[in-house]
PDB file of N, CA and C in Angstrom:
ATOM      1  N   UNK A   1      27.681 135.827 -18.877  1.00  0.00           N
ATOM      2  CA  UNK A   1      28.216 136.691 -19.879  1.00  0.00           C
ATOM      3  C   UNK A   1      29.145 135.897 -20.787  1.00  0.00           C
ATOM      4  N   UNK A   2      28.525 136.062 -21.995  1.00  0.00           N
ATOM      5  CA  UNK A   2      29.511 135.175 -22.906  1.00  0.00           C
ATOM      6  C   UNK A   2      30.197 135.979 -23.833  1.00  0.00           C
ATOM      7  N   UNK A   3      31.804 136.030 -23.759  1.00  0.00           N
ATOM      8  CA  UNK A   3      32.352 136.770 -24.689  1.00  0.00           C
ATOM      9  C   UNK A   3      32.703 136.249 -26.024  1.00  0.00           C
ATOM     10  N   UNK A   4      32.895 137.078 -26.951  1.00  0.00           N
ATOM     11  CA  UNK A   4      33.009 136.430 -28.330  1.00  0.00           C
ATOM     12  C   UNK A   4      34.883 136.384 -28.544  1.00  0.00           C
ATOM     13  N   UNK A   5      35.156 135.493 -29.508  1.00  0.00           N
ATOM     14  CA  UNK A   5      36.586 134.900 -28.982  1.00  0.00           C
ATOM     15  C   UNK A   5      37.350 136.197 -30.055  1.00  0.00           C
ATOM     16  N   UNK A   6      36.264 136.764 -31.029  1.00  0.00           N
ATOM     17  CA  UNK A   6      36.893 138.001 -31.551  1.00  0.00           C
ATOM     18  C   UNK A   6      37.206 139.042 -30.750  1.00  0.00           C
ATOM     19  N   UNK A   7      36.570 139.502 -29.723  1.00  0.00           N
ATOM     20  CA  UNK A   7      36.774 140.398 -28.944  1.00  0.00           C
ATOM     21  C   UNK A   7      38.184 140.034 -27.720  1.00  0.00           C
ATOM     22  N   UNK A   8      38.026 139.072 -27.361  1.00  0.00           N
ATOM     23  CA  UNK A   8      39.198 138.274 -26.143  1.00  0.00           C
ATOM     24  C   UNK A   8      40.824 138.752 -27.618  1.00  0.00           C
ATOM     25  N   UNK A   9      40.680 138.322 -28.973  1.00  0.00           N
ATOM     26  CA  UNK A   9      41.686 138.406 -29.675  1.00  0.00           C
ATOM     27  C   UNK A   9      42.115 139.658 -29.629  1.00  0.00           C
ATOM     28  N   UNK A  10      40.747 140.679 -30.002  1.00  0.00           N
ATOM     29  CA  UNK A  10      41.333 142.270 -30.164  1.00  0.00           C
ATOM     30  C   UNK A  10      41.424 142.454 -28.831  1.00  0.00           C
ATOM     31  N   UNK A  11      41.930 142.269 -27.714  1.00  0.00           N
ATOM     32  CA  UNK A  11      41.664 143.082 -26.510  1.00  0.00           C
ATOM     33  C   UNK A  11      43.340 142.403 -26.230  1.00  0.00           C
ATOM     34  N   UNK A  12      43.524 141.341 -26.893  1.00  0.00           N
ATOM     35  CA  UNK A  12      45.113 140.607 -26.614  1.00  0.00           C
ATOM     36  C   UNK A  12      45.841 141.534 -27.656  1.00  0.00           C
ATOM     37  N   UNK A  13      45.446 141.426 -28.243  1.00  0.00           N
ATOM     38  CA  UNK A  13      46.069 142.321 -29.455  1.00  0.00           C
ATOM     39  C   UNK A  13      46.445 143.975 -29.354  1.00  0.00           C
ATOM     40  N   UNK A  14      45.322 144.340 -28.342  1.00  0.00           N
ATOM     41  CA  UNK A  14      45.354 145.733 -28.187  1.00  0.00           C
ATOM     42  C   UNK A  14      46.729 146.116 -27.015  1.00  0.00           C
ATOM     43  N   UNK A  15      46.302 144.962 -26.253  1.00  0.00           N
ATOM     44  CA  UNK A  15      47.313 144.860 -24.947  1.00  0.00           C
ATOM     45  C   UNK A  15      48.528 144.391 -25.559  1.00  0.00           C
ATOM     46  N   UNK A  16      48.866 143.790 -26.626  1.00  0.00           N
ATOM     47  CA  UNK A  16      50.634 143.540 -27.005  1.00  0.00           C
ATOM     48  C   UNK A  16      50.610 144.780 -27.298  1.00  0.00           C
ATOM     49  N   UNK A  17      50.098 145.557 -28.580  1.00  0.00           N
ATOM     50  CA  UNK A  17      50.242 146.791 -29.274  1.00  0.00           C
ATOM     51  C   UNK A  17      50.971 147.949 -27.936  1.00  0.00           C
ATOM     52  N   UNK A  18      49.944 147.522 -26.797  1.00  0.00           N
ATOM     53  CA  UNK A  18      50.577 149.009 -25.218  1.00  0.00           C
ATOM     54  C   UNK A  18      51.497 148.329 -25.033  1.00  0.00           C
ATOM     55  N   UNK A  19      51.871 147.014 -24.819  1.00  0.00           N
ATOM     56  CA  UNK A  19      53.123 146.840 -24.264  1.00  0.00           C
ATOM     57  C   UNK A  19      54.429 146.794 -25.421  1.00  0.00           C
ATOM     58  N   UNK A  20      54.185 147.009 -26.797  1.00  0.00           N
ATOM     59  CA  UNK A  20      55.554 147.213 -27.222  1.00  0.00           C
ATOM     60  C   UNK A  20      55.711 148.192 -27.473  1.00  0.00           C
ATOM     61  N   UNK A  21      54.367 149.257 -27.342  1.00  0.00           N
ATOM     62  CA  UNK A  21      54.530 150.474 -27.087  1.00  0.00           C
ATOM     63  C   UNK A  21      55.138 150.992 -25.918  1.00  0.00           C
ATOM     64  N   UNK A  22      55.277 150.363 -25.089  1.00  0.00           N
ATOM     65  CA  UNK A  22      55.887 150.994 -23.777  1.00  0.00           C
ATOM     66  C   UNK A  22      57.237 150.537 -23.723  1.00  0.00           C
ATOM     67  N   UNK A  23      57.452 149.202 -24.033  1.00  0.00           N
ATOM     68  CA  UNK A  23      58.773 148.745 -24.841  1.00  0.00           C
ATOM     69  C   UNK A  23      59.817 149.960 -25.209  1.00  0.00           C
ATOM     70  N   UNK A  24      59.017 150.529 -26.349  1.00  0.00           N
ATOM     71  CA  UNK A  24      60.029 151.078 -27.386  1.00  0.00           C
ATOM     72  C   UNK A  24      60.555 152.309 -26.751  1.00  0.00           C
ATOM     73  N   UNK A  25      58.509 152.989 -26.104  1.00  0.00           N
ATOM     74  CA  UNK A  25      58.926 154.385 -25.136  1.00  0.00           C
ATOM     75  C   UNK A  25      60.373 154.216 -24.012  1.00  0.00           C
ATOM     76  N   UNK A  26      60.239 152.789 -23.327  1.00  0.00           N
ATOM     77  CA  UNK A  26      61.230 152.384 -22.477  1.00  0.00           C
ATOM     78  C   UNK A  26      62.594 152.769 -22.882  1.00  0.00           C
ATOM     79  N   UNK A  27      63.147 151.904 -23.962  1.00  0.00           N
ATOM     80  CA  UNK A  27      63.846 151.689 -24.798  1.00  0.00           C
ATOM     81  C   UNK A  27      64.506 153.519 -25.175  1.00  0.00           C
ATOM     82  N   UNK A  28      63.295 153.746 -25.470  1.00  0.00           N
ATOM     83  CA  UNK A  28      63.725 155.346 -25.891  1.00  0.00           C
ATOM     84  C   UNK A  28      64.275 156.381 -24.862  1.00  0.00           C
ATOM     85  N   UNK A  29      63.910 156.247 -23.798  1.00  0.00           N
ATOM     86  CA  UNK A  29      64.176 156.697 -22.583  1.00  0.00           C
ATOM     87  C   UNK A  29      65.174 156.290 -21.980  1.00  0.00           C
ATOM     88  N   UNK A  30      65.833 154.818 -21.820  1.00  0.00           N
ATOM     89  CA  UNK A  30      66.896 154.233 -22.008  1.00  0.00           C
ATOM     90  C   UNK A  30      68.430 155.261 -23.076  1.00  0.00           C
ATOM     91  N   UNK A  31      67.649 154.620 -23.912  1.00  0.00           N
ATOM     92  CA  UNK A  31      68.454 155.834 -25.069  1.00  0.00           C
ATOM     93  C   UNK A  31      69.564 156.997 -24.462  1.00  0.00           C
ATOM     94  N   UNK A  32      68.041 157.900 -24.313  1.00  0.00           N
ATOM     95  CA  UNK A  32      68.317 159.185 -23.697  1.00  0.00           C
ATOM     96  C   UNK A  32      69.241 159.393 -22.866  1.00  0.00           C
ATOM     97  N   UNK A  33      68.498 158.843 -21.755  1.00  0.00           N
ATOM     98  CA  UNK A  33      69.776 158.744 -20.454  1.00  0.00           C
ATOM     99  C   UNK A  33      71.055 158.450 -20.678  1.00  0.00           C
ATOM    100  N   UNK A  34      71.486 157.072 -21.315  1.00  0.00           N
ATOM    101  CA  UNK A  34      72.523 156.863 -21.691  1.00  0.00           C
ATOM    102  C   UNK A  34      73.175 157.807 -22.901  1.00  0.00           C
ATOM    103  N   UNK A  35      72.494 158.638 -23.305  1.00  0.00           N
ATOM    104  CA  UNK A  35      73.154 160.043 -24.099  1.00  0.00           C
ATOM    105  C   UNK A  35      73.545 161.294 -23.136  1.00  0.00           C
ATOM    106  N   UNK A  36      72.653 161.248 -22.529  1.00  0.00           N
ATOM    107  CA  UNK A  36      72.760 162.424 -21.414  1.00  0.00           C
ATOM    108  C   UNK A  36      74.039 161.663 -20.395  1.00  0.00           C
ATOM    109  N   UNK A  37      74.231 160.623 -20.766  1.00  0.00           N
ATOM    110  CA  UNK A  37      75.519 160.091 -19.152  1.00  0.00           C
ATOM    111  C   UNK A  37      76.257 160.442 -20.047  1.00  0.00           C
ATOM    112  N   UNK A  38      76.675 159.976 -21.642  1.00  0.00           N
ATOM    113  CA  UNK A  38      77.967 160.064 -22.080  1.00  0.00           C
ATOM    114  C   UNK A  38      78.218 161.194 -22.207  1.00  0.00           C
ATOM    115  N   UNK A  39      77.726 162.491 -22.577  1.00  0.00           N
ATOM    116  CA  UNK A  39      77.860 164.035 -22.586  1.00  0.00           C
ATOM    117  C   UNK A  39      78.472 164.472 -21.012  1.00  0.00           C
ATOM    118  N   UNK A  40      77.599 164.038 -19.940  1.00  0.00           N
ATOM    119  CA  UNK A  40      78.281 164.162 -18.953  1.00  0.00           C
ATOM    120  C   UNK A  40      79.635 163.866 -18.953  1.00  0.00           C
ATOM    121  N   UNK A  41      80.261 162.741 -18.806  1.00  0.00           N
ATOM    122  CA  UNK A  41      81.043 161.983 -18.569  1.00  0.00           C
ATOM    123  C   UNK A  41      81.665 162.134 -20.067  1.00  0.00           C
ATOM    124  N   UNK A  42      81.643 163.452 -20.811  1.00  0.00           N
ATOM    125  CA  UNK A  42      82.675 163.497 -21.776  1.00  0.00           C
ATOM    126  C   UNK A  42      82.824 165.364 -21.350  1.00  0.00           C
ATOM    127  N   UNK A  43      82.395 166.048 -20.448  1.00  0.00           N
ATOM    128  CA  UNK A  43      82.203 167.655 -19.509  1.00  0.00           C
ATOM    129  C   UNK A  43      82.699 167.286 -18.568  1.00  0.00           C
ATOM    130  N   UNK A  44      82.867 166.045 -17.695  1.00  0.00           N
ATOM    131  CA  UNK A  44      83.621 165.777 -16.466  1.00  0.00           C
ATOM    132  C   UNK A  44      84.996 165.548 -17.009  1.00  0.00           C
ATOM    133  N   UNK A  45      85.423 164.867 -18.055  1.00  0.00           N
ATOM    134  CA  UNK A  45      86.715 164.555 -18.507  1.00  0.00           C
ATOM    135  C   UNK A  45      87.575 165.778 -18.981  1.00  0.00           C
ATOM    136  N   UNK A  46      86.521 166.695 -19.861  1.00  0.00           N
ATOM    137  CA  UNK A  46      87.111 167.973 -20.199  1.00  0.00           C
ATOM    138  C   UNK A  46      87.475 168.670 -19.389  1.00  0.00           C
ATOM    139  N   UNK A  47      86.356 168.741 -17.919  1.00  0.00           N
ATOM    140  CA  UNK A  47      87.082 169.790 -17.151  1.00  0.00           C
ATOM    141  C   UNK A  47      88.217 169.538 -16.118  1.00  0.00           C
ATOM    142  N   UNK A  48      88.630 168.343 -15.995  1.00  0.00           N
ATOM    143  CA  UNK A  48      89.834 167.510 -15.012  1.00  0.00           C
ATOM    144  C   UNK A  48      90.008 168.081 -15.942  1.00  0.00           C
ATOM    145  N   UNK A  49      90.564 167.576 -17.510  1.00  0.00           N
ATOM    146  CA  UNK A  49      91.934 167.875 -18.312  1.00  0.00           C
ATOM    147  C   UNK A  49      91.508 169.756 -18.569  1.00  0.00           C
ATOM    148  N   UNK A  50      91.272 170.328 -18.182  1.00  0.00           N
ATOM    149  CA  UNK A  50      91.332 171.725 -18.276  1.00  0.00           C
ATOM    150  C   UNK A  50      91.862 172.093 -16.890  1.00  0.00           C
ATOM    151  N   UNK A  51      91.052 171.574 -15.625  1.00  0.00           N
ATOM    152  CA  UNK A  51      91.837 171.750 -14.300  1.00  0.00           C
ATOM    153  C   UNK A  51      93.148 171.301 -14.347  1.00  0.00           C
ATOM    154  N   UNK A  52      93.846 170.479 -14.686  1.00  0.00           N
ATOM    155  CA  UNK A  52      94.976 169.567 -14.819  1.00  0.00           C
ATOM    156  C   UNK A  52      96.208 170.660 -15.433  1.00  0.00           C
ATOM    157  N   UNK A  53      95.335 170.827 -17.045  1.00  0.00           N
ATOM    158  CA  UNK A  53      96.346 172.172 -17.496  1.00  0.00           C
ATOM    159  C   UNK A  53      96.581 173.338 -16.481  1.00  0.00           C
ATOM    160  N   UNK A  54      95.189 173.819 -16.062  1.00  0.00           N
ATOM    161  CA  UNK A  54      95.649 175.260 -15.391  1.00  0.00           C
ATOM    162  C   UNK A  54      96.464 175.029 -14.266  1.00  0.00           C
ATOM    163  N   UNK A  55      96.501 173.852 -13.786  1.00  0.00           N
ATOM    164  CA  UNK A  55      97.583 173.270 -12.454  1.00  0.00           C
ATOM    165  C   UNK A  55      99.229 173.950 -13.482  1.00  0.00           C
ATOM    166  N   UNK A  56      99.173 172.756 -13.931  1.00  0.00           N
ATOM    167  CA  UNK A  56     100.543 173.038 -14.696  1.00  0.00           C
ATOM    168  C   UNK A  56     100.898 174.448 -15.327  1.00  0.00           C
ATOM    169  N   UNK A  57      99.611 175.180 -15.515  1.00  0.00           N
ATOM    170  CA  UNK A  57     100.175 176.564 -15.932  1.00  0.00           C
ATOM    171  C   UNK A  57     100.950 177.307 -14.707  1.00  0.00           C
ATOM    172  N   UNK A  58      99.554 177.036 -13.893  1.00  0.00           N
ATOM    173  CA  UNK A  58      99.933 178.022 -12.486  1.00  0.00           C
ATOM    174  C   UNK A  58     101.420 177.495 -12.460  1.00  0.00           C
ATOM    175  N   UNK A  59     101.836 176.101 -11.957  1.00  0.00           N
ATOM    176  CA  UNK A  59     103.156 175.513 -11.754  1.00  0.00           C
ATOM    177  C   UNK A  59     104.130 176.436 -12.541  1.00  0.00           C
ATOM    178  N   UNK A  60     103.850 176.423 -13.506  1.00  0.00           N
ATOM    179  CA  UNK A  60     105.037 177.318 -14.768  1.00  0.00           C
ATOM    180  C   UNK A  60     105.371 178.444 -14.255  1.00  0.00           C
ATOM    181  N   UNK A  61     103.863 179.306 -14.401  1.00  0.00           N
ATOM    182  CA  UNK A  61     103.844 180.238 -14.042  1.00  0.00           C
ATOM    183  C   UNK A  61     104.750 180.796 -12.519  1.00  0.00           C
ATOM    184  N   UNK A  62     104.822 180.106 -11.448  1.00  0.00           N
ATOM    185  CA  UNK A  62     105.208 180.275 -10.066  1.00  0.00           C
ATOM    186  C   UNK A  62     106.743 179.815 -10.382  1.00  0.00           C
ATOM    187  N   UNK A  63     107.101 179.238 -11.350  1.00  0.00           N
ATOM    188  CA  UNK A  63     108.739 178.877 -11.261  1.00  0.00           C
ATOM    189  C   UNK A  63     109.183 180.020 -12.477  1.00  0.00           C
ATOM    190  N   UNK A  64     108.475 180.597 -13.530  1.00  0.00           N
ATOM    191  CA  UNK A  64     108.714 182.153 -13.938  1.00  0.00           C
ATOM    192  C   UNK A  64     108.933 182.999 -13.125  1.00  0.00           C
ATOM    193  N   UNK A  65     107.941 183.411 -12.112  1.00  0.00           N
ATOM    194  CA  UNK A  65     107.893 184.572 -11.616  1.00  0.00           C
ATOM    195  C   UNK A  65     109.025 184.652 -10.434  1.00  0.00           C
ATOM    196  N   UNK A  66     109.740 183.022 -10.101  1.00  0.00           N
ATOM    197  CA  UNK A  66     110.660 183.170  -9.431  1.00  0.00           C
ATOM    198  C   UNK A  66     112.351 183.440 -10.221  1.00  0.00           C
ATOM    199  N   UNK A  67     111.916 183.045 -11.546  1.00  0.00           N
ATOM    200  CA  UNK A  67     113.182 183.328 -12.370  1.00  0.00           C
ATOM    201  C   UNK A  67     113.411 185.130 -12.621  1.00  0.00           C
ATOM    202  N   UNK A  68     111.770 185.513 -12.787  1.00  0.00           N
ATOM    203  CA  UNK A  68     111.945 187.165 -12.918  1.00  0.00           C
ATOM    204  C   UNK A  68     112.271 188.111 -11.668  1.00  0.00           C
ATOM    205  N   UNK A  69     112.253 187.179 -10.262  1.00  0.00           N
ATOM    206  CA  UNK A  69     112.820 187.987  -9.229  1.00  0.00           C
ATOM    207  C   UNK A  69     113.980 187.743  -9.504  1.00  0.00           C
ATOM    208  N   UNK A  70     114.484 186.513  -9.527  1.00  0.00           N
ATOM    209  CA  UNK A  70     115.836 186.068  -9.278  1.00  0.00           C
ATOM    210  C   UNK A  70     116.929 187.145 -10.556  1.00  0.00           C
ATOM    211  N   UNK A  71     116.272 187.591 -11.644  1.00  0.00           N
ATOM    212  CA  UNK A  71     116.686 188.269 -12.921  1.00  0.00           C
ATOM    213  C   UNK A  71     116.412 189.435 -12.157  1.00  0.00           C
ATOM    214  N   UNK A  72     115.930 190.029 -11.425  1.00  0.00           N
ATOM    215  CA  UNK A  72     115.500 191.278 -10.889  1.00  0.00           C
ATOM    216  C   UNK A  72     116.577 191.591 -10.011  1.00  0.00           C
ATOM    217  N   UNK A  73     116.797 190.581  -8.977  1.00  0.00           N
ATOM    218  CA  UNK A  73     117.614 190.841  -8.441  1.00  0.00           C
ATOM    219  C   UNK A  73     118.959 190.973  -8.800  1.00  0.00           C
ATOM    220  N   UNK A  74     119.017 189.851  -9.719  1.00  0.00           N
ATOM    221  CA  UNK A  74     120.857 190.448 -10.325  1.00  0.00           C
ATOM    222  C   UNK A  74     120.848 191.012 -10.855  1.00  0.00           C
ATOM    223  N   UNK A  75     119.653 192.274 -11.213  1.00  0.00           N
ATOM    224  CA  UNK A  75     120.239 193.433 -12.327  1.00  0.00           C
ATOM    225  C   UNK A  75     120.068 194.640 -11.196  1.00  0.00           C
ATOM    226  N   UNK A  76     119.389 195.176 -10.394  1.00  0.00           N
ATOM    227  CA  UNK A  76     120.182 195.344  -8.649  1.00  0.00           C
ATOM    228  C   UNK A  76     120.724 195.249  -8.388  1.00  0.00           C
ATOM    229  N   UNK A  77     121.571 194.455  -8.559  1.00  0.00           N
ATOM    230  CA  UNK A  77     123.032 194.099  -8.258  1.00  0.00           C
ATOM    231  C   UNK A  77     123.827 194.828  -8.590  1.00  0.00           C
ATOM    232  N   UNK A  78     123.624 194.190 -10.528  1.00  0.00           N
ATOM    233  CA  UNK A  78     124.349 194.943 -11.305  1.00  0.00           C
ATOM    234  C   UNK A  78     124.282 196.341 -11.314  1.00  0.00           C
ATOM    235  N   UNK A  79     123.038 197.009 -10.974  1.00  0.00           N
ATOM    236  CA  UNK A  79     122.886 198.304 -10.890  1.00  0.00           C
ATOM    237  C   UNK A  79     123.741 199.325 -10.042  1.00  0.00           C
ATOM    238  N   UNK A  80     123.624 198.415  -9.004  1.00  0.00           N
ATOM    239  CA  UNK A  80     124.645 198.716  -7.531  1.00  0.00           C
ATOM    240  C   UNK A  80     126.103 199.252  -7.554  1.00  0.00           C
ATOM    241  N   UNK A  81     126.634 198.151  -8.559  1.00  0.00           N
ATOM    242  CA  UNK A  81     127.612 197.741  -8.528  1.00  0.00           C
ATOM    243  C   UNK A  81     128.592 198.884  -9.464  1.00  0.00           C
ATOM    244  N   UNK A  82     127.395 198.764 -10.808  1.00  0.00           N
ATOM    245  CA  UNK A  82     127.903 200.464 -11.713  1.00  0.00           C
ATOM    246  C   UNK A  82     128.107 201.732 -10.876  1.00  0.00           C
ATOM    247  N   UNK A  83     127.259 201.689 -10.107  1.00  0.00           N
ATOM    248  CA  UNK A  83     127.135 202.942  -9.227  1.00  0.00           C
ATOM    249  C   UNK A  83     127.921 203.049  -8.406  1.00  0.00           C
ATOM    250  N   UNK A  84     128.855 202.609  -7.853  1.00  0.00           N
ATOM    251  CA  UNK A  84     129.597 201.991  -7.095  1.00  0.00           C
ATOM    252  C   UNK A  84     131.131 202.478  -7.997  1.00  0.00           C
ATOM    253  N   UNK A  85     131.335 201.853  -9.111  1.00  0.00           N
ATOM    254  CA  UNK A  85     131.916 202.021 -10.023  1.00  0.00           C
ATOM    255  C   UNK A  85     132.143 203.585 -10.789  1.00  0.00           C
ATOM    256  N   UNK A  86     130.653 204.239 -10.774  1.00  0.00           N
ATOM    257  CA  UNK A  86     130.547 205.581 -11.296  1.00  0.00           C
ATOM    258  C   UNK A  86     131.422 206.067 -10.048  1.00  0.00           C
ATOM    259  N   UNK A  87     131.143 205.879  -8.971  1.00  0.00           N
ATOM    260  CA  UNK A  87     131.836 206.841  -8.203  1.00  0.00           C
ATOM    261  C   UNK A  87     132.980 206.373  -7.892  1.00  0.00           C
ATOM    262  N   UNK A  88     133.442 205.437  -7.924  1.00  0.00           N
ATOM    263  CA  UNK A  88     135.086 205.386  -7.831  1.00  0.00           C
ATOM    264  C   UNK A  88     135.819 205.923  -9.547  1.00  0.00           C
ATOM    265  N   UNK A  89     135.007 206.164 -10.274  1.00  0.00           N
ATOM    266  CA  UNK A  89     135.236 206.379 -11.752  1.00  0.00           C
ATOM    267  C   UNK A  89     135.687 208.201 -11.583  1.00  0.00           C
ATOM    268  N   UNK A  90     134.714 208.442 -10.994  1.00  0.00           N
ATOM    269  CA  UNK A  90     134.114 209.836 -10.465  1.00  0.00           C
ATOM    270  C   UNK A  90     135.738 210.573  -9.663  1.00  0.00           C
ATOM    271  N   UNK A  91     135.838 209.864  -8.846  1.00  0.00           N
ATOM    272  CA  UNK A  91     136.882 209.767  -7.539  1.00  0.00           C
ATOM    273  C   UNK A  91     138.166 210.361  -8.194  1.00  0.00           C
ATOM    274  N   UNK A  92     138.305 208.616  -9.349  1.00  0.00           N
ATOM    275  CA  UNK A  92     139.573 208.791  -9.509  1.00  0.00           C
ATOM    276  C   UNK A  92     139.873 210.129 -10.428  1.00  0.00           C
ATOM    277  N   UNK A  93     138.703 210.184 -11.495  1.00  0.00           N
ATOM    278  CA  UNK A  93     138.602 211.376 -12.189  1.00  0.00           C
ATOM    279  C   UNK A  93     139.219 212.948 -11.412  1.00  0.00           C
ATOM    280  N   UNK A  94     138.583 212.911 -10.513  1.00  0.00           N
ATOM    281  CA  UNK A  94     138.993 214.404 -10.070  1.00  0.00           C
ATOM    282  C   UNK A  94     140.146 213.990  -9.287  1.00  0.00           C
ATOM    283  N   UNK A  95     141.137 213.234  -8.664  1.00  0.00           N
ATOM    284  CA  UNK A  95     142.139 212.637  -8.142  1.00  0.00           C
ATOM    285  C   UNK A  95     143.357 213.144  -9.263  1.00  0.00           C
ATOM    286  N   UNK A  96     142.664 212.663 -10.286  1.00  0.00           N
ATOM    287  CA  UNK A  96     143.700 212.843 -11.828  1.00  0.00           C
ATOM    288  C   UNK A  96     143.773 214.249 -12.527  1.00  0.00           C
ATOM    289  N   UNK A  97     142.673 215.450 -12.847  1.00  0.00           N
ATOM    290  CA  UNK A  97     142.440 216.763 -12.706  1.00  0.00           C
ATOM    291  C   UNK A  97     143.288 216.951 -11.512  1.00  0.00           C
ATOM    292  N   UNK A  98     143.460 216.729 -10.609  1.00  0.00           N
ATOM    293  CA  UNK A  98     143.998 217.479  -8.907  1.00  0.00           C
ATOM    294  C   UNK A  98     145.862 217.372  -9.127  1.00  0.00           C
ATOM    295  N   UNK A  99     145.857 216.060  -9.821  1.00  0.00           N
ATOM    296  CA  UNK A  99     147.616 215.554 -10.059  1.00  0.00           C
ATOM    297  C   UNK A  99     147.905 216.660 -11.099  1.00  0.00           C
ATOM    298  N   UNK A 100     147.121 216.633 -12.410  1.00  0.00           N
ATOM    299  CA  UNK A 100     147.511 217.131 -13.371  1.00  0.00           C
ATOM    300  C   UNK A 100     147.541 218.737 -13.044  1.00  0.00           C
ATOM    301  N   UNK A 101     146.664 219.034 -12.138  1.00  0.00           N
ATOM    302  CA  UNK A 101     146.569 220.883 -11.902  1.00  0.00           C
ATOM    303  C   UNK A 101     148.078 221.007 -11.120  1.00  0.00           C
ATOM    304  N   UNK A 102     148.511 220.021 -10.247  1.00  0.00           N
ATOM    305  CA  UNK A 102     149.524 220.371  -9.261  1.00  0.00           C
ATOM    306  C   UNK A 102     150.730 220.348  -9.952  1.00  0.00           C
ATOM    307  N   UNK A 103     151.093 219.509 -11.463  1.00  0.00           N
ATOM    308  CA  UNK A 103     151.937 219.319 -12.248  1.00  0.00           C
ATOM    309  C   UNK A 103     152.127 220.692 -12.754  1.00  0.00           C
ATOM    310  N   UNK A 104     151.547 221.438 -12.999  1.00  0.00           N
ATOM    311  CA  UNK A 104     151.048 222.577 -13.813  1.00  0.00           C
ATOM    312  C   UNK A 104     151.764 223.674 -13.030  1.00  0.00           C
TER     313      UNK A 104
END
């Protein structure tokens, strides 16, 4: 079988043509992936720095809610303390009516 050296050329020729075709497909696929990692790896970064914030919110948040007991409680206090006050207010009130009726 004798081949003709035109045919051996197109058959080399045909075979570079698939392989820089598969090249480029490679290449392209390459691409991709490395688009699809950086998207990742720019959704992994966002959500640490979103976990990170809601840390620090919660944090805030838990040293508020101890300032609004701690405010809770001293107005309880204070509440107490008026009341406390109303009735010695109360006390002396009719103490002073009782002096002034006996003056009378």
């Amino acid at each position: 079988m004798i081949m003709e050296t035109g045919t051996v050329a197109e058959l080399k020729g045909q075979l570079e043509e698939l392989q820089k075709s598969r090249v480029r497909q490679a290449r392209r696929c390459a691409t991709m992936f490395g688009i699809i990692s950086i998207l990742a790896l720019i959704g992994f970064v966002y959500g640490y720095v979103q976990h990170d914030e809601g840390r620090r919110m919660s944090e805030r948040a838990e040293v508020e809610k101890q300032q609004a007991i701690s405010a809770r409680d001293e107005a309880l206090r204070q509440v107490s303390e008026a009341e406390l006050a109303m009735k010695e207010l109360e006390q002396l009130t009719i103490e002073l009516e009782l002096c002034k009726a006996s003056k009378k």
